[in-house]
PDB file of N, CA and C in Angstrom:
ATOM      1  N   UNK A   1       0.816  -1.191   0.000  1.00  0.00           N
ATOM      2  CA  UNK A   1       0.000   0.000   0.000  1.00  0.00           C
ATOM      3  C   UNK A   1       0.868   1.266   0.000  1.00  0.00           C
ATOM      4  N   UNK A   2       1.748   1.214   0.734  1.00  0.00           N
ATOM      5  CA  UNK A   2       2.577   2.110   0.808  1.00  0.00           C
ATOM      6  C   UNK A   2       3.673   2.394  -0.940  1.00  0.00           C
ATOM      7  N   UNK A   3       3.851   1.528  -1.685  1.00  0.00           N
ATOM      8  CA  UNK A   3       4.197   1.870  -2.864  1.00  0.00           C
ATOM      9  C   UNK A   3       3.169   2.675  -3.291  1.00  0.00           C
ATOM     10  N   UNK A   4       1.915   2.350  -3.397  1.00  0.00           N
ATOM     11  CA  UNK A   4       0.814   3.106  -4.118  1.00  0.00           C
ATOM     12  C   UNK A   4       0.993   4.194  -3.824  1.00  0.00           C
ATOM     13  N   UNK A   5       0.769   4.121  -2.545  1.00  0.00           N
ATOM     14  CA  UNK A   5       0.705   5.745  -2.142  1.00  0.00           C
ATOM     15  C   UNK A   5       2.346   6.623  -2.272  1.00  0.00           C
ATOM     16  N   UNK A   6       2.762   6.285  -2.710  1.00  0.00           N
ATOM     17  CA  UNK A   6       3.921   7.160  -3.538  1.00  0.00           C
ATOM     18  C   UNK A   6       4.348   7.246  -4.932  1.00  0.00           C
ATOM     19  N   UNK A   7       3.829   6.273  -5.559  1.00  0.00           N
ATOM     20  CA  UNK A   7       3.147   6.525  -6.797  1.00  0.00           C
ATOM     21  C   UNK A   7       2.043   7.365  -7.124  1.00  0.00           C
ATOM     22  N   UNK A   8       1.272   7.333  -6.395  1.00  0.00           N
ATOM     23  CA  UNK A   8       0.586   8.165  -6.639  1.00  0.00           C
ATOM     24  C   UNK A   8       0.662   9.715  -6.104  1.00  0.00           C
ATOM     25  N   UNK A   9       1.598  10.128  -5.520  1.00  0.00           N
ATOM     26  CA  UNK A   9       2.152  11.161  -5.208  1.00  0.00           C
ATOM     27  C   UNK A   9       2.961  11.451  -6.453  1.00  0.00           C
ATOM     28  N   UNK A  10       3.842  10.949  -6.930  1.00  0.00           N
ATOM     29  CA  UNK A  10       4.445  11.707  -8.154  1.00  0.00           C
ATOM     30  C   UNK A  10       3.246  11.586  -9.618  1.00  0.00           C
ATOM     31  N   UNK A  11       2.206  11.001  -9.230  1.00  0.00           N
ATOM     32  CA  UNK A  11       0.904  11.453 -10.106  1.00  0.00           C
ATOM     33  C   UNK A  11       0.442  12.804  -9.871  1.00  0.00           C
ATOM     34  N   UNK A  12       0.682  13.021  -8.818  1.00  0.00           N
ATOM     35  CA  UNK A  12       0.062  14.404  -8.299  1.00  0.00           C
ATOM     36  C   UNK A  12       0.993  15.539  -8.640  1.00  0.00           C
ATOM     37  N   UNK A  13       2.141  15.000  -8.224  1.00  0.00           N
ATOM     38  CA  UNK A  13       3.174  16.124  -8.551  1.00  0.00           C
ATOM     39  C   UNK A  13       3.198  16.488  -9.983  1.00  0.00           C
ATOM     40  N   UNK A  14       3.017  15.580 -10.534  1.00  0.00           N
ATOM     41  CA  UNK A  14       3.105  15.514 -12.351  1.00  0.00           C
ATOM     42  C   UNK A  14       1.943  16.716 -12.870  1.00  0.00           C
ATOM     43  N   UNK A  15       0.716  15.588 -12.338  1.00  0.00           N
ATOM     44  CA  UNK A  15      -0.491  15.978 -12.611  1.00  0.00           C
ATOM     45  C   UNK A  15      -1.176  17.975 -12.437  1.00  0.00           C
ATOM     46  N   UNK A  16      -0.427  18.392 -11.376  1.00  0.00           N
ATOM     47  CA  UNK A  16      -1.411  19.736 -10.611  1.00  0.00           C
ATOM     48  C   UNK A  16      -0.592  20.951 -11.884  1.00  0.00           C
ATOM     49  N   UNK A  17       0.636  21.025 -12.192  1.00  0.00           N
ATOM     50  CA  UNK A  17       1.470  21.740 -12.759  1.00  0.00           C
ATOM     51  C   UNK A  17       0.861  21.972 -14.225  1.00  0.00           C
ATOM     52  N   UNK A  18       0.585  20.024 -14.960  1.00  0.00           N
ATOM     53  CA  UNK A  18      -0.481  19.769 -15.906  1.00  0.00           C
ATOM     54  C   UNK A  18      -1.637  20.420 -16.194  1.00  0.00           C
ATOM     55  N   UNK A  19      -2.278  20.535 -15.313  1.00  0.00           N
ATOM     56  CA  UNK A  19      -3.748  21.091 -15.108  1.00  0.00           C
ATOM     57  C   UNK A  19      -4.024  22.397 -15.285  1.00  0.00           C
ATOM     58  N   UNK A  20      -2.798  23.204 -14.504  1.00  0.00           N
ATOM     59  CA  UNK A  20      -2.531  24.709 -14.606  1.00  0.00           C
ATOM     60  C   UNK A  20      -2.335  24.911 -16.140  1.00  0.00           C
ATOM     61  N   UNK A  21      -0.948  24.440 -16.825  1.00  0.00           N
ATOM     62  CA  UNK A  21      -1.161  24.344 -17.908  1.00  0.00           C
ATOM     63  C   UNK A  21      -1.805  24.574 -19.261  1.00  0.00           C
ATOM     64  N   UNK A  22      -2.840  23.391 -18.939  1.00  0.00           N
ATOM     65  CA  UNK A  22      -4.133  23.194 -19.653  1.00  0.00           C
ATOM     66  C   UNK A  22      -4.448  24.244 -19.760  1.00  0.00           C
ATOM     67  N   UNK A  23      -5.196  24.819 -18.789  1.00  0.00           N
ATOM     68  CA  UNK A  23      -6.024  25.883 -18.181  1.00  0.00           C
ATOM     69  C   UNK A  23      -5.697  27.110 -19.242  1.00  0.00           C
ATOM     70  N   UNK A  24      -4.553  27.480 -18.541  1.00  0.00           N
ATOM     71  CA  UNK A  24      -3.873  28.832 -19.791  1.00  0.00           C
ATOM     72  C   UNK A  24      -3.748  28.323 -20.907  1.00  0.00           C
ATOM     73  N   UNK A  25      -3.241  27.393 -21.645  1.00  0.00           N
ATOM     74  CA  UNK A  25      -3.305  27.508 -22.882  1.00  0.00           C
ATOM     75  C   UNK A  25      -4.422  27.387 -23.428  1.00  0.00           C
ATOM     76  N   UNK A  26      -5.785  26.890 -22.668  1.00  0.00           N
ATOM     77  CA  UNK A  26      -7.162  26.913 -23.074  1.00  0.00           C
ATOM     78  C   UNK A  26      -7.968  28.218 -23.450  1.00  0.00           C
ATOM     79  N   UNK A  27      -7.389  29.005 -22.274  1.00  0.00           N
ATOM     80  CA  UNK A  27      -7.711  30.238 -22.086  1.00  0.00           C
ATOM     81  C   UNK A  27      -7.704  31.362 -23.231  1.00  0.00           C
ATOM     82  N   UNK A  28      -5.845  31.348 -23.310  1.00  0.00           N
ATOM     83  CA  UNK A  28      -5.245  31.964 -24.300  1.00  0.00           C
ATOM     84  C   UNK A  28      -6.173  31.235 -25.773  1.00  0.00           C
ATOM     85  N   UNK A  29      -6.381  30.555 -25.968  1.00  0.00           N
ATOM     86  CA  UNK A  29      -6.644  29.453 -27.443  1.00  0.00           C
ATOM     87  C   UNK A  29      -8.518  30.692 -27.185  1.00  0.00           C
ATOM     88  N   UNK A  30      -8.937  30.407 -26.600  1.00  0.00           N
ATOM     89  CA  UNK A  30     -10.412  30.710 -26.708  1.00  0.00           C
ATOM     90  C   UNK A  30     -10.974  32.506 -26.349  1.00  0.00           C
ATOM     91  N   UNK A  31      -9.961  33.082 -25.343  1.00  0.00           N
ATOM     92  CA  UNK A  31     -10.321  34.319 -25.200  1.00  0.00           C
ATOM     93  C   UNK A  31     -10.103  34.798 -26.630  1.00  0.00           C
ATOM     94  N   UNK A  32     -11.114  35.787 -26.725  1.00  0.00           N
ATOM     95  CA  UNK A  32     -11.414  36.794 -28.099  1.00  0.00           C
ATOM     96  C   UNK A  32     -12.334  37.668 -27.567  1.00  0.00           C
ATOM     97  N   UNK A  33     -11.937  38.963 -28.139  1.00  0.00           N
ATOM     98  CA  UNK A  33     -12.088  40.118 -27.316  1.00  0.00           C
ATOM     99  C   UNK A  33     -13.858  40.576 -28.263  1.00  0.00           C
ATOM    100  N   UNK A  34     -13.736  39.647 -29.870  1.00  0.00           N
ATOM    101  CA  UNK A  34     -14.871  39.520 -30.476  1.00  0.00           C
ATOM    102  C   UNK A  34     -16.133  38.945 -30.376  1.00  0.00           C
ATOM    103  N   UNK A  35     -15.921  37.467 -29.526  1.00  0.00           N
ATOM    104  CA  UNK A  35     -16.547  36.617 -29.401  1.00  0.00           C
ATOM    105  C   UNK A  35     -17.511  36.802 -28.545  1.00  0.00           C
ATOM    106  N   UNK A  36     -18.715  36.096 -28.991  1.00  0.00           N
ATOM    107  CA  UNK A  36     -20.438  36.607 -28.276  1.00  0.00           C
ATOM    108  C   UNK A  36     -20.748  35.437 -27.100  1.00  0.00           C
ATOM    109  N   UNK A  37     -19.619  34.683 -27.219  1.00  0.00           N
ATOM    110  CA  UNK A  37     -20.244  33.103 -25.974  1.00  0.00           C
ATOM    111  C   UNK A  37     -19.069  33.480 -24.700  1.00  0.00           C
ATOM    112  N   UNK A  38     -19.706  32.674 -23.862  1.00  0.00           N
ATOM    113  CA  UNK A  38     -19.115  33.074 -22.579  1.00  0.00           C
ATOM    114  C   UNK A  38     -17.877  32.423 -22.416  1.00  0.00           C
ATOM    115  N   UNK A  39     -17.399  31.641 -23.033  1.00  0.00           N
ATOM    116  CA  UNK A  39     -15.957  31.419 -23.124  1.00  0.00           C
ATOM    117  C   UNK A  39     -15.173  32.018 -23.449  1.00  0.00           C
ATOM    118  N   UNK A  40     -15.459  32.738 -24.596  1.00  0.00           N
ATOM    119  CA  UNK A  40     -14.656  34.088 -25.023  1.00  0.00           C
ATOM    120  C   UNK A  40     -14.267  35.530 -23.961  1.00  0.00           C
ATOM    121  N   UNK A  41     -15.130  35.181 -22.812  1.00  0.00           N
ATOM    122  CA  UNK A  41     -15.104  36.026 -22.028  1.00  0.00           C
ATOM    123  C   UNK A  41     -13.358  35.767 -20.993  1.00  0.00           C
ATOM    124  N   UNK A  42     -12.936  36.786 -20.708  1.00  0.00           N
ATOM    125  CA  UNK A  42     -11.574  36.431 -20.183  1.00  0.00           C
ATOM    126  C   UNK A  42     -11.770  36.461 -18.909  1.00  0.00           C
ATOM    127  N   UNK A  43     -12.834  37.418 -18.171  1.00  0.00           N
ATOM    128  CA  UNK A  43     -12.930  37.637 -16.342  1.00  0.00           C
ATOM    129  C   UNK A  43     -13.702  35.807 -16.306  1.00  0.00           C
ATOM    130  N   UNK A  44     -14.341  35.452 -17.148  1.00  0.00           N
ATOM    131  CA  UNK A  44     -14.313  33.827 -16.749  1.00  0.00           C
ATOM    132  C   UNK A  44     -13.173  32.953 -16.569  1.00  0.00           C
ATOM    133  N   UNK A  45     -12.351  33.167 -17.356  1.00  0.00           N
ATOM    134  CA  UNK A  45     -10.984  32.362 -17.316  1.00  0.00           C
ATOM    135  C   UNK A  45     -10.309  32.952 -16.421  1.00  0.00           C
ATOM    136  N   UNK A  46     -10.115  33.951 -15.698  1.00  0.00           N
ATOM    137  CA  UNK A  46      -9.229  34.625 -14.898  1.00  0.00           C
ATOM    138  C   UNK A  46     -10.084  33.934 -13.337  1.00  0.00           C
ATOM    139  N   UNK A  47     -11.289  33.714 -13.372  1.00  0.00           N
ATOM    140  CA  UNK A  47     -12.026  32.977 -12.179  1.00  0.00           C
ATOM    141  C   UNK A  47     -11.933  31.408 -12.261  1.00  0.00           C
ATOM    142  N   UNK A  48     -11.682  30.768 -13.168  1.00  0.00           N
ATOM    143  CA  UNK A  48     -11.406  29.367 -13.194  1.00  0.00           C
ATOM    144  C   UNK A  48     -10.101  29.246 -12.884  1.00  0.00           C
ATOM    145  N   UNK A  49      -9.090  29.738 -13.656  1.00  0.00           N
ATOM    146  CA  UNK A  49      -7.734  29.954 -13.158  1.00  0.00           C
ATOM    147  C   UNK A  49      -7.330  30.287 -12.197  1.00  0.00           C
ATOM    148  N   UNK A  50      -8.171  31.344 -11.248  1.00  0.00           N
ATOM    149  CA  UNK A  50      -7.212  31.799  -9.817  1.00  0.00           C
ATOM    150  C   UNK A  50      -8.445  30.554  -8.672  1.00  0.00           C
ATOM    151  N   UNK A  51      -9.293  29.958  -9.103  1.00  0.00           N
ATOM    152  CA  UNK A  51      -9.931  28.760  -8.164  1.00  0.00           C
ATOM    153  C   UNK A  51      -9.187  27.632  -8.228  1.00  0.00           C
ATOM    154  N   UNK A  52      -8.588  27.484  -9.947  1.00  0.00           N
ATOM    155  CA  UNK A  52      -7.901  25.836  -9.246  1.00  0.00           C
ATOM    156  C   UNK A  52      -6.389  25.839  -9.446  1.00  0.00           C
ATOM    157  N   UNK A  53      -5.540  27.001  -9.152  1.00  0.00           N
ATOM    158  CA  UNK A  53      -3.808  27.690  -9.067  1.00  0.00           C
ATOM    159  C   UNK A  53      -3.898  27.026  -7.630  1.00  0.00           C
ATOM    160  N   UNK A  54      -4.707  27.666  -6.616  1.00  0.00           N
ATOM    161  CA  UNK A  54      -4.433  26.904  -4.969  1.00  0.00           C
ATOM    162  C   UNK A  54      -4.429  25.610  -4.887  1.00  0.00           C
ATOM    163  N   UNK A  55      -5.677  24.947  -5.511  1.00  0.00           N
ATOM    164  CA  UNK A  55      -5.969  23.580  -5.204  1.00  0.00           C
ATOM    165  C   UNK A  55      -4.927  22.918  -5.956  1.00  0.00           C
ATOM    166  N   UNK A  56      -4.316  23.103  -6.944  1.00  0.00           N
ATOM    167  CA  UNK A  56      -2.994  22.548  -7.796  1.00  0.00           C
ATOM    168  C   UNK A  56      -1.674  22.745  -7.131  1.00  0.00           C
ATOM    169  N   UNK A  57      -1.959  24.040  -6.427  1.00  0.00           N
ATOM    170  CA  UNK A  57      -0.763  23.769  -5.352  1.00  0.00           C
ATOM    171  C   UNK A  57      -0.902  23.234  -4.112  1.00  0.00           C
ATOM    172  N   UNK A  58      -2.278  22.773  -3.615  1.00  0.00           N
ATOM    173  CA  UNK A  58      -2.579  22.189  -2.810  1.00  0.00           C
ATOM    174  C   UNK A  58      -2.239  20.400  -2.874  1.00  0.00           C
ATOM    175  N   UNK A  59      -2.038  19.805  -4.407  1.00  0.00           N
ATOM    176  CA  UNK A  59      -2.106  18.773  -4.824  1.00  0.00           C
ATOM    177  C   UNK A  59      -0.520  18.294  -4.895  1.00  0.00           C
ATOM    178  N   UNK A  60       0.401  19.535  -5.032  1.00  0.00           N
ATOM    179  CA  UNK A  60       2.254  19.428  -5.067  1.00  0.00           C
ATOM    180  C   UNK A  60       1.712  18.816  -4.098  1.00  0.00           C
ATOM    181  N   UNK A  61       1.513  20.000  -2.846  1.00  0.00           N
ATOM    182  CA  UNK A  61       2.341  19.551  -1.360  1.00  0.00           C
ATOM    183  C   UNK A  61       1.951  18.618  -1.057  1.00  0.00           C
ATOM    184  N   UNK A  62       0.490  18.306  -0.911  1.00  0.00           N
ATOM    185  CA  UNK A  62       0.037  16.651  -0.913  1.00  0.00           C
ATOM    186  C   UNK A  62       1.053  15.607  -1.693  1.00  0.00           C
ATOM    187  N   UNK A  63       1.128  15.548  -2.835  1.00  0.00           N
ATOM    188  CA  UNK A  63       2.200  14.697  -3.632  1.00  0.00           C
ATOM    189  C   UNK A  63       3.095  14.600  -2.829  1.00  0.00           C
ATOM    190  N   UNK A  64       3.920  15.827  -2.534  1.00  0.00           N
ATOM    191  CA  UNK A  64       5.509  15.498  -2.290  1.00  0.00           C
ATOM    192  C   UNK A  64       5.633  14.985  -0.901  1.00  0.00           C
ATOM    193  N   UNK A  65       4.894  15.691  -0.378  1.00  0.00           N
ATOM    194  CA  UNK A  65       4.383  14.201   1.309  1.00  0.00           C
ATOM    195  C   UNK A  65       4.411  13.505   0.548  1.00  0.00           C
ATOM    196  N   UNK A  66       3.462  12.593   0.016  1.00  0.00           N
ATOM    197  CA  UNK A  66       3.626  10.936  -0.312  1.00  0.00           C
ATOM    198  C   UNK A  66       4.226  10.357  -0.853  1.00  0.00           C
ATOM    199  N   UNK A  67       5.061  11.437  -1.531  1.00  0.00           N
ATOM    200  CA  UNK A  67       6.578  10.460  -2.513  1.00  0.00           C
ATOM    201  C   UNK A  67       7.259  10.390  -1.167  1.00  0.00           C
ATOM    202  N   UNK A  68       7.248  11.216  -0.424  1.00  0.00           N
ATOM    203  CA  UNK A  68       8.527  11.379   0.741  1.00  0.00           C
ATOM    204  C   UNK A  68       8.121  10.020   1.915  1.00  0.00           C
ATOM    205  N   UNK A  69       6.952   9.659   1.493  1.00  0.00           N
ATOM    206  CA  UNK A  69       6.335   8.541   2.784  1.00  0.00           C
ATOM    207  C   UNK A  69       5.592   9.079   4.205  1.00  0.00           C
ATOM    208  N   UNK A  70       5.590  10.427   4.020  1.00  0.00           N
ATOM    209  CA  UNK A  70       5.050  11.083   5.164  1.00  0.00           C
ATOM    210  C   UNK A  70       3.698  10.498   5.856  1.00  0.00           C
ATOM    211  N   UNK A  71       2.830   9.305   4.149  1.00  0.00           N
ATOM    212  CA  UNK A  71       1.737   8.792   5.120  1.00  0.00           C
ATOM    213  C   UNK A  71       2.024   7.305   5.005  1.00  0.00           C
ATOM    214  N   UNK A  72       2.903   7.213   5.147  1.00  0.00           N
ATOM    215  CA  UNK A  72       3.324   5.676   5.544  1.00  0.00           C
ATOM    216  C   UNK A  72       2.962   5.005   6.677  1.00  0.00           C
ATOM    217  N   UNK A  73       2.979   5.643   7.968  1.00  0.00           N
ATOM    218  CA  UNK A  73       1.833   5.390   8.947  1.00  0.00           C
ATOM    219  C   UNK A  73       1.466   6.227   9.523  1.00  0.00           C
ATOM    220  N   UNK A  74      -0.057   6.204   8.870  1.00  0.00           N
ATOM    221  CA  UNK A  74      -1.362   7.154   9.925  1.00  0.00           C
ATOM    222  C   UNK A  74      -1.625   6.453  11.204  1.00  0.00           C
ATOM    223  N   UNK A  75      -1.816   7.033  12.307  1.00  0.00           N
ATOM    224  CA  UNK A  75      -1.992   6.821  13.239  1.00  0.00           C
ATOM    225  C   UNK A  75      -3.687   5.985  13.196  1.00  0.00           C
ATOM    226  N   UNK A  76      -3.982   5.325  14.084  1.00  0.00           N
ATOM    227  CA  UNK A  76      -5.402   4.654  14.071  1.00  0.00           C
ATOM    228  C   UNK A  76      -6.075   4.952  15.629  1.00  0.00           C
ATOM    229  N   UNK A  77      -5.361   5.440  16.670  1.00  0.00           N
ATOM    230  CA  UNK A  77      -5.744   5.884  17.649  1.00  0.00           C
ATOM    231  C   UNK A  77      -5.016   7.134  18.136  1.00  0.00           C
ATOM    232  N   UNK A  78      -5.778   7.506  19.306  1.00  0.00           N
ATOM    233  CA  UNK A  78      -5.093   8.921  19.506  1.00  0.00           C
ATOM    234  C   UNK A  78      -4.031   9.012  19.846  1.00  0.00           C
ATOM    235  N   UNK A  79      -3.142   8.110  21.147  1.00  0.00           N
ATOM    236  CA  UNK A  79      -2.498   7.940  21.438  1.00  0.00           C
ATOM    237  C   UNK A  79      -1.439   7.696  20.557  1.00  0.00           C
ATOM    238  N   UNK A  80      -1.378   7.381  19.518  1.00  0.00           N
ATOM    239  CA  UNK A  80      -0.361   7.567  18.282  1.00  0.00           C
ATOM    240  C   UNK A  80       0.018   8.922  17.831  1.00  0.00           C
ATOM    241  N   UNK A  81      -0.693   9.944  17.947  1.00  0.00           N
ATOM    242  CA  UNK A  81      -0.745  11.345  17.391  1.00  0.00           C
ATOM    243  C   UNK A  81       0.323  12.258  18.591  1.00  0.00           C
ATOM    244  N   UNK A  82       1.053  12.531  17.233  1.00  0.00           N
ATOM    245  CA  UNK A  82       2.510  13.633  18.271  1.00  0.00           C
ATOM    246  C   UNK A  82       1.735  14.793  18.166  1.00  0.00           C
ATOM    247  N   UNK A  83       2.347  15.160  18.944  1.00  0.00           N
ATOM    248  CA  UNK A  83       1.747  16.593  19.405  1.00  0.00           C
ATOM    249  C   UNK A  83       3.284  17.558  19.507  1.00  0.00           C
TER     250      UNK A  83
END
């Protein structure tokens, strides 16, 4: 289990940088300052883009914990939990 879960951390790491990516070059590809549909609109893309920039960097730091093994063991009672 513990392989998975560090595999799948450098999915994440891969993946959040990916996503950002996407995003702008979608953006850039579809904003037009002509265009009558709401995609063309840019304050839409500037609100999709600054909602999922955190959560993509929310998805590194998650990743790089789990490549690093940080959840290699979760605690199952309290008495396990450092303080």
């Amino acid at each position: 289990m513990n392989k998975i879960k560090r595999a799948l951390g450098i999915i994440w790491l891969l993946l959040a940088p990916a996503v950002i990516y996407f995003l702008v070059d979608r953006a850039i590809l579809h904003i037009d300052p002509a265009g009558k549909k709401d995609i063309n609109n840019p304050v839409i893309w500037v609100i999709i883009i600054g909602i999922f920039t955190p959560i993509a960097i929310g998805l590194v730091i998650f990743g790089w914990y789990a490549f690093r093994g940080a959840y290699d063991h979760l605690p199952t009672k309290s008495d396990e939990l450092d303080t």
